[in-house]
N, C-alpha and C. Protein backbone atom coordinates (compact mmCIF):
# COMPACT_ATOMS: atom_id res chain seq x y z
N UNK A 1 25.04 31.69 10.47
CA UNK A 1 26.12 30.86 9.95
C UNK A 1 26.40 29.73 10.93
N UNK A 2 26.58 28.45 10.57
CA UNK A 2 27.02 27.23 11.01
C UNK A 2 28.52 27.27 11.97
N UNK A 3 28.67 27.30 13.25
CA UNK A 3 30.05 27.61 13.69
C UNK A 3 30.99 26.43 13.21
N UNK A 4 30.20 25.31 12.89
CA UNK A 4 31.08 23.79 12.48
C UNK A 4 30.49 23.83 10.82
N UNK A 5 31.50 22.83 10.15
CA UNK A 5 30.64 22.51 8.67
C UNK A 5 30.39 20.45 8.97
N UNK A 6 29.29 20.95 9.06
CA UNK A 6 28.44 19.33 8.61
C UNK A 6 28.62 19.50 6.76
N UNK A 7 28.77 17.54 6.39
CA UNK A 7 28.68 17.42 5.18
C UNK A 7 27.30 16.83 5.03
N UNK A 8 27.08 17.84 3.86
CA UNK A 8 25.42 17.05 3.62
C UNK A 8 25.88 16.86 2.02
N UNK A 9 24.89 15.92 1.51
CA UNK A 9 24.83 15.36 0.24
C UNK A 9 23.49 15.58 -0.08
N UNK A 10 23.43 16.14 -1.31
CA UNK A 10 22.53 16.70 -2.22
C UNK A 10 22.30 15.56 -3.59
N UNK A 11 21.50 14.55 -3.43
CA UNK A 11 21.23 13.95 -4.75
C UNK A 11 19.60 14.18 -5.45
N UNK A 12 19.94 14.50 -6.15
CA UNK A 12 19.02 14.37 -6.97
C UNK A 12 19.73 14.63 -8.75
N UNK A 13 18.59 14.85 -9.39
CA UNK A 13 18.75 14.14 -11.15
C UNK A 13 18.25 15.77 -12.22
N UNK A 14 18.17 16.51 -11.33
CA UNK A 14 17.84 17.96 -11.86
C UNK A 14 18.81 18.93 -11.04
N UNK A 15 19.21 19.59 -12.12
CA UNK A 15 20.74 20.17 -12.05
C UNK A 15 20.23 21.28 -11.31
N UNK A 16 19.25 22.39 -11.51
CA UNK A 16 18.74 23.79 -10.63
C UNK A 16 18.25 23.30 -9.71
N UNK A 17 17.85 21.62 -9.13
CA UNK A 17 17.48 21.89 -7.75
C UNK A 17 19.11 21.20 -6.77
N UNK A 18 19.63 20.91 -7.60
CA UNK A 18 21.14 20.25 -6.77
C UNK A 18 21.93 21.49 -6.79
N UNK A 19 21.77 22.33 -8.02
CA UNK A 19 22.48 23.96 -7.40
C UNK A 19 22.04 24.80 -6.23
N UNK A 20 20.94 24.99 -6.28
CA UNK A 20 19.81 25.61 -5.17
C UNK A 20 20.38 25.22 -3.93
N UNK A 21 19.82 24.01 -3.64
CA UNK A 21 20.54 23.68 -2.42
C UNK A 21 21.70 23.41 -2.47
N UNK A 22 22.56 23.67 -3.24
CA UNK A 22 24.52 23.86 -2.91
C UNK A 22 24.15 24.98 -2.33
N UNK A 23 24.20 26.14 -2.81
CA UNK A 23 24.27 27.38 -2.64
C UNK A 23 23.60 28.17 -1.78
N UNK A 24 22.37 27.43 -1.16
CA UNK A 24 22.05 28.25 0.28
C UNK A 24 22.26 27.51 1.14
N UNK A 25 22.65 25.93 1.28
CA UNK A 25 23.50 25.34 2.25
C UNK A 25 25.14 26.10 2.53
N UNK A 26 25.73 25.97 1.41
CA UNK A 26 26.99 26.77 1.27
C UNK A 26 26.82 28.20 2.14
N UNK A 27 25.88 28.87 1.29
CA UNK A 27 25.63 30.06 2.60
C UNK A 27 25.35 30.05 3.71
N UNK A 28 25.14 29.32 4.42
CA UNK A 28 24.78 28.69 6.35
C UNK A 28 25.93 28.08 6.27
N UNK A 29 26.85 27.93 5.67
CA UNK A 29 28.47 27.32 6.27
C UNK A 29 28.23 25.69 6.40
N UNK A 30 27.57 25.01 5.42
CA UNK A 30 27.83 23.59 5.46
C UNK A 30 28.59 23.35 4.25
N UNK A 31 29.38 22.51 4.41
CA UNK A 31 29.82 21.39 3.18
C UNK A 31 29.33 20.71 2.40
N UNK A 32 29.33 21.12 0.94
CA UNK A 32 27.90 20.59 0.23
C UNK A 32 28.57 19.72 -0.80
N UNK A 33 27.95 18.25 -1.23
CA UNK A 33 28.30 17.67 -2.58
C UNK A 33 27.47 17.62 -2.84
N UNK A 34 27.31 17.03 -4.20
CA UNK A 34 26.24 16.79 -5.44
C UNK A 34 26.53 15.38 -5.76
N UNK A 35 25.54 14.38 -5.90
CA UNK A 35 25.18 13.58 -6.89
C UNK A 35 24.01 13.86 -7.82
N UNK A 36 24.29 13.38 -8.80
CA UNK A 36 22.89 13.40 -10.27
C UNK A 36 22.38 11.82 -10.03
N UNK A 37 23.39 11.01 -9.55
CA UNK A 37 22.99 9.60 -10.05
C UNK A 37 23.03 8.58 -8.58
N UNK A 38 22.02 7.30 -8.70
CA UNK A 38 22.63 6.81 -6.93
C UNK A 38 23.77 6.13 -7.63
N UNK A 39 24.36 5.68 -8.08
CA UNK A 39 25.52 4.89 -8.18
C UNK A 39 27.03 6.50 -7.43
N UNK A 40 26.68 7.23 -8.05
CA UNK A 40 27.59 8.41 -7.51
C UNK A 40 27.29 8.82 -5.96
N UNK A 41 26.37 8.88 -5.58
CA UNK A 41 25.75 9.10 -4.20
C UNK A 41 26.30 7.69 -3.62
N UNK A 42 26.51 6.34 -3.76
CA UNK A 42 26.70 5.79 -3.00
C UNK A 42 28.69 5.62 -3.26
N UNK A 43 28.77 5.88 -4.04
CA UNK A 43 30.61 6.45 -4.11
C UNK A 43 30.80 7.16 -3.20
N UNK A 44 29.91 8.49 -2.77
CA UNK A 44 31.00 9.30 -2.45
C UNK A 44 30.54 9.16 -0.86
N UNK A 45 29.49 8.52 -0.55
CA UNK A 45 29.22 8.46 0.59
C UNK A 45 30.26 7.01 1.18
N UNK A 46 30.68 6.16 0.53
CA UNK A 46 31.60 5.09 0.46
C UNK A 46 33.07 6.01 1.19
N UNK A 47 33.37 6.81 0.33
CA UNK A 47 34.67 7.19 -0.13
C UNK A 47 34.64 8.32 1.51
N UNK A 48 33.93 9.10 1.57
CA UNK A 48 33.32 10.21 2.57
C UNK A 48 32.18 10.22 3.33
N UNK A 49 31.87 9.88 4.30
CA UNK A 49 30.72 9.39 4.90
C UNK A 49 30.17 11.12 4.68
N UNK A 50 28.58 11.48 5.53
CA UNK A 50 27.69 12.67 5.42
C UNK A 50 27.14 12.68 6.44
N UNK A 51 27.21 13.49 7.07
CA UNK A 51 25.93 13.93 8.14
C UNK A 51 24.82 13.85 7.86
N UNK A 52 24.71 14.36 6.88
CA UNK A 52 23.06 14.77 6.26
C UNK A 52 23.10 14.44 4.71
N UNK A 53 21.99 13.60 4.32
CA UNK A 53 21.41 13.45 3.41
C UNK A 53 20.30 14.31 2.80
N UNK A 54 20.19 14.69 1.60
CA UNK A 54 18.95 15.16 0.97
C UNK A 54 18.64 14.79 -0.31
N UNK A 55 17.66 13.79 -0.15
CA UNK A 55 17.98 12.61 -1.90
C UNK A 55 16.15 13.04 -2.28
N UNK A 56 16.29 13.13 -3.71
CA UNK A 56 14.91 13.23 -4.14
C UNK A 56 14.30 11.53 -4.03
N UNK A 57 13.87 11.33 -3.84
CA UNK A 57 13.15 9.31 -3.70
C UNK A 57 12.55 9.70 -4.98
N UNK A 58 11.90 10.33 -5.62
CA UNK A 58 11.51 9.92 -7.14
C UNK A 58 12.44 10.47 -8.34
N UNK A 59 13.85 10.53 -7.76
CA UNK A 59 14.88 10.34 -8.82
C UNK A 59 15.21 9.14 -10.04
N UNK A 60 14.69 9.18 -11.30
CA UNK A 60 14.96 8.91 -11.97
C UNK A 60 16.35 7.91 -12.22
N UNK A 61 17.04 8.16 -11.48
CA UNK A 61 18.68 7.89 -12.21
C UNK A 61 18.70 6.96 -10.41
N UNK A 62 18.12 6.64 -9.57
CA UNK A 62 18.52 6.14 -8.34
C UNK A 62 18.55 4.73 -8.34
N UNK A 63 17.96 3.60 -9.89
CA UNK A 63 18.08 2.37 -9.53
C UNK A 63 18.80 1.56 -8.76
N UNK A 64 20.43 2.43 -9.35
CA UNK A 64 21.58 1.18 -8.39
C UNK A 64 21.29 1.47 -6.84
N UNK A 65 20.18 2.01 -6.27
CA UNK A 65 20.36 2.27 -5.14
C UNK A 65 18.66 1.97 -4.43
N UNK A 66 18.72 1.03 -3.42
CA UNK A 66 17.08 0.82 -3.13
C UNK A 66 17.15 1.20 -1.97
N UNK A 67 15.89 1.25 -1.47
CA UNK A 67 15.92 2.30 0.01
C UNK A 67 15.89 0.51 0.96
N UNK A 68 16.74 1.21 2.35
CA UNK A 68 16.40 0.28 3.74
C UNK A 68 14.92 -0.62 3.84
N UNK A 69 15.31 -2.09 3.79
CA UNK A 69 13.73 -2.13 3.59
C UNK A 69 13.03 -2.80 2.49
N UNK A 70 13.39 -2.05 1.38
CA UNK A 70 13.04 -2.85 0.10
C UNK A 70 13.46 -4.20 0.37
N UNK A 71 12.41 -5.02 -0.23
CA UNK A 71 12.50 -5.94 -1.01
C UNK A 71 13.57 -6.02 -2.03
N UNK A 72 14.43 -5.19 -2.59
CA UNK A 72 14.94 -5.59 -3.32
C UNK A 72 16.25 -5.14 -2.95
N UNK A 73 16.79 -4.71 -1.67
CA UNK A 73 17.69 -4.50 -1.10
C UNK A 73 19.12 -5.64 -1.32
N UNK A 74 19.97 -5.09 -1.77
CA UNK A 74 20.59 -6.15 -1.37
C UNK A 74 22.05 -5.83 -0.60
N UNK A 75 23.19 -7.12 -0.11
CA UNK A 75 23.90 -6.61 0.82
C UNK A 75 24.93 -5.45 0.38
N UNK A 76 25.04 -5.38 -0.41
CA UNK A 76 25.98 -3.75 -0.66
C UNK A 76 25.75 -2.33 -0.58
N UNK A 77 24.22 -2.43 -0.34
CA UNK A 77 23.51 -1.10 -0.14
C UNK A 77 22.84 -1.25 1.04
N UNK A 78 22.53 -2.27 1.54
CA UNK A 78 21.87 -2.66 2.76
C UNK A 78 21.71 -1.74 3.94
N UNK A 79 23.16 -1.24 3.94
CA UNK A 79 23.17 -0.13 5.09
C UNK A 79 23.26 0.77 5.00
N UNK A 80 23.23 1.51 3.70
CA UNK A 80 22.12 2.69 3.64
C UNK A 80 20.83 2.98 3.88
């Protein structure tokens, strides 16, 4: 068990693998959210920063969100 809770964020676009990892993170004593979508992933990371990230990159639903880097980056996501 985790003596501290780190927040990690769980995105991805398939509901049994964003439960999965709630629930055996949850069991090691971290703080777990869920996004399905990047527009929600970059809310709540806005709203609540994360220690730890765990994002599927071939998520479906991640347009509003481009990785560090891209070409198609622009300044509102930039520093993610």
């Amino acid at each position: 068990m985790v003596a501290f809770s780190k927040r990690v964020l769980v995105v991805d676009d398939e509901p049994i693998v964003c439960d999965s990892y709630q629930r055996v993170l949850r069991e090691e004593g971290y703080n777990v959210s869920v996004a399905t979508t990047g527009r929600d992933a970059l809310e709540q990371c806005r709203s609540s920063p994360v220690d730890v990230m765990l994002l599927d990159l071939k998520c479906r639903t991640l347009m509003a969100w481009k990785s560090p880097g891209s070409s198609s980056s622009n300044s509102r996501t930039s520093r993610w």
